[in-house]
C-alpha atoms as a PDB file:
ATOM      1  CA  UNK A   1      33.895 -11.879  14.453  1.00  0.00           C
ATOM      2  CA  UNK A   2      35.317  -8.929  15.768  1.00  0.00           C
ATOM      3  CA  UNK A   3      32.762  -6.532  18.447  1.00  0.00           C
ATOM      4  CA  UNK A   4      34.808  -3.589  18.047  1.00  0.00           C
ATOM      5  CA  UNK A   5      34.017  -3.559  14.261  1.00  0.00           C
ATOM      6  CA  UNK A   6      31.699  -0.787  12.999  1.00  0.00           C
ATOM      7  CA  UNK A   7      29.204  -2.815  11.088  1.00  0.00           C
ATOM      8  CA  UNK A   8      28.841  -5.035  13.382  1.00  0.00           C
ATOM      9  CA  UNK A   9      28.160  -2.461  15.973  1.00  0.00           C
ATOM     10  CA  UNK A  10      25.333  -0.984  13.734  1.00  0.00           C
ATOM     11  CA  UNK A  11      23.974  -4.555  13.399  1.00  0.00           C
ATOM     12  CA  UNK A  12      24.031  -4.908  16.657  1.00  0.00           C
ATOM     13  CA  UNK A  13      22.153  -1.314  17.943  1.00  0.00           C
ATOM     14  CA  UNK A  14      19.304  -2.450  14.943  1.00  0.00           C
ATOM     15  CA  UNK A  15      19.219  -5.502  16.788  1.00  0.00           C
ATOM     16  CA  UNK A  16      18.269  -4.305  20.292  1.00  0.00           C
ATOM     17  CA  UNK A  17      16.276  -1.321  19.088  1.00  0.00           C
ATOM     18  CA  UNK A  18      13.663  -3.660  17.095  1.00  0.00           C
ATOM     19  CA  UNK A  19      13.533  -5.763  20.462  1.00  0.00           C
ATOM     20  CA  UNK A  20      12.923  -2.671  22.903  1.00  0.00           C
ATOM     21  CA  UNK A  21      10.658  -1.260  19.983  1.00  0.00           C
ATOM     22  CA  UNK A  22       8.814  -3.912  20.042  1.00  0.00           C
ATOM     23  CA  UNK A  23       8.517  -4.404  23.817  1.00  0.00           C
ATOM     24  CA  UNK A  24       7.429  -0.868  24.007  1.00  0.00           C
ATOM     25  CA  UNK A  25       4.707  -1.283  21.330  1.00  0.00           C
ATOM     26  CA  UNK A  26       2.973  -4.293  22.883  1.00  0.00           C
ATOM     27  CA  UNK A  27       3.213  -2.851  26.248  1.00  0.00           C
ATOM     28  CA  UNK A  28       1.012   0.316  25.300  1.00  0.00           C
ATOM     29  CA  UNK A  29      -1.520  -1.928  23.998  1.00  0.00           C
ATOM     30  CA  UNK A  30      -4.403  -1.658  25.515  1.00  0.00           C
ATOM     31  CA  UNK A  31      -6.401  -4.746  26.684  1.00  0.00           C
ATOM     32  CA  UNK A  32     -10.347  -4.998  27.352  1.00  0.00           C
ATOM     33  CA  UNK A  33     -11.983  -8.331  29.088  1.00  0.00           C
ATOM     34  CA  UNK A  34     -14.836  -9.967  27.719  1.00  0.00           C
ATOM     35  CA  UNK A  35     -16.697 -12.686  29.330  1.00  0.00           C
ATOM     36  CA  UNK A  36     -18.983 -15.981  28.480  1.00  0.00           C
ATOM     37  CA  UNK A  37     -21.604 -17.328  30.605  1.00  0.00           C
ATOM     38  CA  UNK A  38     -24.669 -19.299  29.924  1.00  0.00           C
ATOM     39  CA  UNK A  39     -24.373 -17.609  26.577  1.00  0.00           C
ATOM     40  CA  UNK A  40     -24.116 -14.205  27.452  1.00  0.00           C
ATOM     41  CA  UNK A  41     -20.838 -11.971  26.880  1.00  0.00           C
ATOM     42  CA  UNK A  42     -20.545  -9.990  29.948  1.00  0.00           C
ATOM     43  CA  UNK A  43     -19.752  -7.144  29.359  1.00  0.00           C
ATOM     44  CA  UNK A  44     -21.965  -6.415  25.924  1.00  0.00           C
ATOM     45  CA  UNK A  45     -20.528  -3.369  25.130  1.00  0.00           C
ATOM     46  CA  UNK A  46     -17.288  -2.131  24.924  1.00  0.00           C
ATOM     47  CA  UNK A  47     -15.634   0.843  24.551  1.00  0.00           C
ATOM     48  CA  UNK A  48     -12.363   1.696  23.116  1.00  0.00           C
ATOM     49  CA  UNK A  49     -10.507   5.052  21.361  1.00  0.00           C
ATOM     50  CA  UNK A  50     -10.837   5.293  17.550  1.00  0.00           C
ATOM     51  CA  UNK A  51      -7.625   4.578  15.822  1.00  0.00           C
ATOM     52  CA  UNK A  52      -5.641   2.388  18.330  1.00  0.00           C
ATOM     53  CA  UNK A  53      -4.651  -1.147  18.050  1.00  0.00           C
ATOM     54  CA  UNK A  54      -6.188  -2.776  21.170  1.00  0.00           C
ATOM     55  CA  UNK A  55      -6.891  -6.471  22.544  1.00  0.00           C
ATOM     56  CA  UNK A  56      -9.895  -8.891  23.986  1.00  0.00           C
ATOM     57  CA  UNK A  57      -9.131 -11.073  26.395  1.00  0.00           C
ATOM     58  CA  UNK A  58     -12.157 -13.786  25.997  1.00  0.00           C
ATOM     59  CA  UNK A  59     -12.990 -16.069  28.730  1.00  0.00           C
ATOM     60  CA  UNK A  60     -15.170 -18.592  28.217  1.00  0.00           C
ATOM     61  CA  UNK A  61     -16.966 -19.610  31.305  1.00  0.00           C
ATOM     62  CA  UNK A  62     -19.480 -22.283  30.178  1.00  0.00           C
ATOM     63  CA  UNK A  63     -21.245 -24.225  29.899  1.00  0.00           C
ATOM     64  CA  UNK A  64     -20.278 -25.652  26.845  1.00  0.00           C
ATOM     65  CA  UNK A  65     -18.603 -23.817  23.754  1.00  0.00           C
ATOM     66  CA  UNK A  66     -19.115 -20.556  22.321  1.00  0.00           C
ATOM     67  CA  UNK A  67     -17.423 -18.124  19.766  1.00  0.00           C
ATOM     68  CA  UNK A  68     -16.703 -14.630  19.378  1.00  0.00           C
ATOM     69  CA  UNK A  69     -17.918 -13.551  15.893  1.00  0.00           C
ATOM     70  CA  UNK A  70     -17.938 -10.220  14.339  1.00  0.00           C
ATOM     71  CA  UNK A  71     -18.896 -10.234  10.406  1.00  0.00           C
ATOM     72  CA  UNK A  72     -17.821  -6.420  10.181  1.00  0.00           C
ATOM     73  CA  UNK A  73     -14.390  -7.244  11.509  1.00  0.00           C
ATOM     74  CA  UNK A  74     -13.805 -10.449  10.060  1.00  0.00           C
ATOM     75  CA  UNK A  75     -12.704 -12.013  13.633  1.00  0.00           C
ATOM     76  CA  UNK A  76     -13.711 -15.040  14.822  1.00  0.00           C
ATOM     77  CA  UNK A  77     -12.859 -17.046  17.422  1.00  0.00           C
ATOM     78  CA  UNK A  78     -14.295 -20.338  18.861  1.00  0.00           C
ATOM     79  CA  UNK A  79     -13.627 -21.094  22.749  1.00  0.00           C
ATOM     80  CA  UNK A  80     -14.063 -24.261  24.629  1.00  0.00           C
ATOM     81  CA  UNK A  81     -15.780 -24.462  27.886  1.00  0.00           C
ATOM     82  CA  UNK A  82     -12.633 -22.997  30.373  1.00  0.00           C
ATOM     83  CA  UNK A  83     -10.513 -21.503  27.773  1.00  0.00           C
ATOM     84  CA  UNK A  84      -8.887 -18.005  27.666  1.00  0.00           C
ATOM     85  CA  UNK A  85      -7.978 -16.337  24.403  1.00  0.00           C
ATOM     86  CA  UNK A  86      -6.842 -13.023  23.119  1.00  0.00           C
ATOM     87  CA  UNK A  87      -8.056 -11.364  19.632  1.00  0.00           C
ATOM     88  CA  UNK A  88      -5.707  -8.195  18.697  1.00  0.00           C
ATOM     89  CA  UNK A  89      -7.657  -5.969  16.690  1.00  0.00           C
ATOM     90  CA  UNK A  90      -6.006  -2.946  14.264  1.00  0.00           C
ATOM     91  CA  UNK A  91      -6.437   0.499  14.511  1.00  0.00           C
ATOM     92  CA  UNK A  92     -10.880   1.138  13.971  1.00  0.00           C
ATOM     93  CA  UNK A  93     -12.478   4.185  12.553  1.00  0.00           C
ATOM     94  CA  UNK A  94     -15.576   5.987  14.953  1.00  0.00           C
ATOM     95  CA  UNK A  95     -18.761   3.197  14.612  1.00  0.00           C
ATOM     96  CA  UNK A  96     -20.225   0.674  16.470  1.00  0.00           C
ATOM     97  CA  UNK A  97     -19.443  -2.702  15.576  1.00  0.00           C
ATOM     98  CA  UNK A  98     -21.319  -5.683  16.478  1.00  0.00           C
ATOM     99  CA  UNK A  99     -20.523  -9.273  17.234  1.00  0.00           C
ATOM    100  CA  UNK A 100     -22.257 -12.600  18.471  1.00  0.00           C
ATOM    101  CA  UNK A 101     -21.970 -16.108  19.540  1.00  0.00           C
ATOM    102  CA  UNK A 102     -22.571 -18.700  17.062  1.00  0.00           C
ATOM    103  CA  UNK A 103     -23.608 -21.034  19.433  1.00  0.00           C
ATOM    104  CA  UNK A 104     -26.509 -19.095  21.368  1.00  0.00           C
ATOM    105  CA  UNK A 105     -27.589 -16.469  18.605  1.00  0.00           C
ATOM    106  CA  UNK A 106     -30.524 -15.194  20.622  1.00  0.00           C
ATOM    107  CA  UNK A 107     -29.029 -14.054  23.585  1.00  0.00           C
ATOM    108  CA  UNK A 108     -24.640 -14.046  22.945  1.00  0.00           C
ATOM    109  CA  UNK A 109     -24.728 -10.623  21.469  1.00  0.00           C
ATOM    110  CA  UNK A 110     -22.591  -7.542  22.208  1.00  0.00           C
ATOM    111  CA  UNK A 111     -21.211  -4.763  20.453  1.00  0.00           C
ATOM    112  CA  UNK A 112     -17.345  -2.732  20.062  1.00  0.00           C
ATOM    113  CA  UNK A 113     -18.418   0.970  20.182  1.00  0.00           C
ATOM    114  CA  UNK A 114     -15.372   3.282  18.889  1.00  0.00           C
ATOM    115  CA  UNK A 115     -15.316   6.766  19.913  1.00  0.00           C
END
């Protein structure tokens, strides 16, 4: 194959612009942390800009299991005692949208509130 070609040039430059694209669009997401502890999230609300795809880091802290649940976003997520896992959500419109923890209904609640 000869570099010096045009097309191959062109396939080339597509090439490394998708890569740097991409690099660029995953670097200006943003990311929120959510914990888990004795079957609380901490914190129970966050906050995050309408119409921007953005990410949860969810630690689970024990004890035991727990998931991250939300109905209205059809995410969910189950997380061992000591595991760490990221949800990427897309872009939201303004609301307030709740989510729980299967495994301690009463008390693992929290809430997304988009401004």
């Amino acid at each position: 194959m000869k570099w010096n070609s045009m097309g191959t040039r062109v396939l080339l430059l597509a090439v490394i612009g998708t890569w740097v694209g991409s690099a660029c669009w995953a670097a200006d997401l943003a990311v929120y942390a959510l914990n888990i502890k004795d079957g609380r999230f901490d914190p129970e609300t966050i906050e995050v800009p309408a119409k921007v795809r953005f990410k949860i880091v969810i630690t689970n802290h024990g004890p035991g299991p727990e998931e991250f649940e939300s109905k209205e976003l059809r995410k969910e997520s189950v997380l061992a005692e000591g595991v760490t896992r990221a949800v990427v959500f897309a872009p939201l419109k303004p609301g307030t949208y709740p989510f729980f923890g299967e495994f301690h209904p009463d008390t693992a609640n929290g809430q997304i509130v988009v401004k």
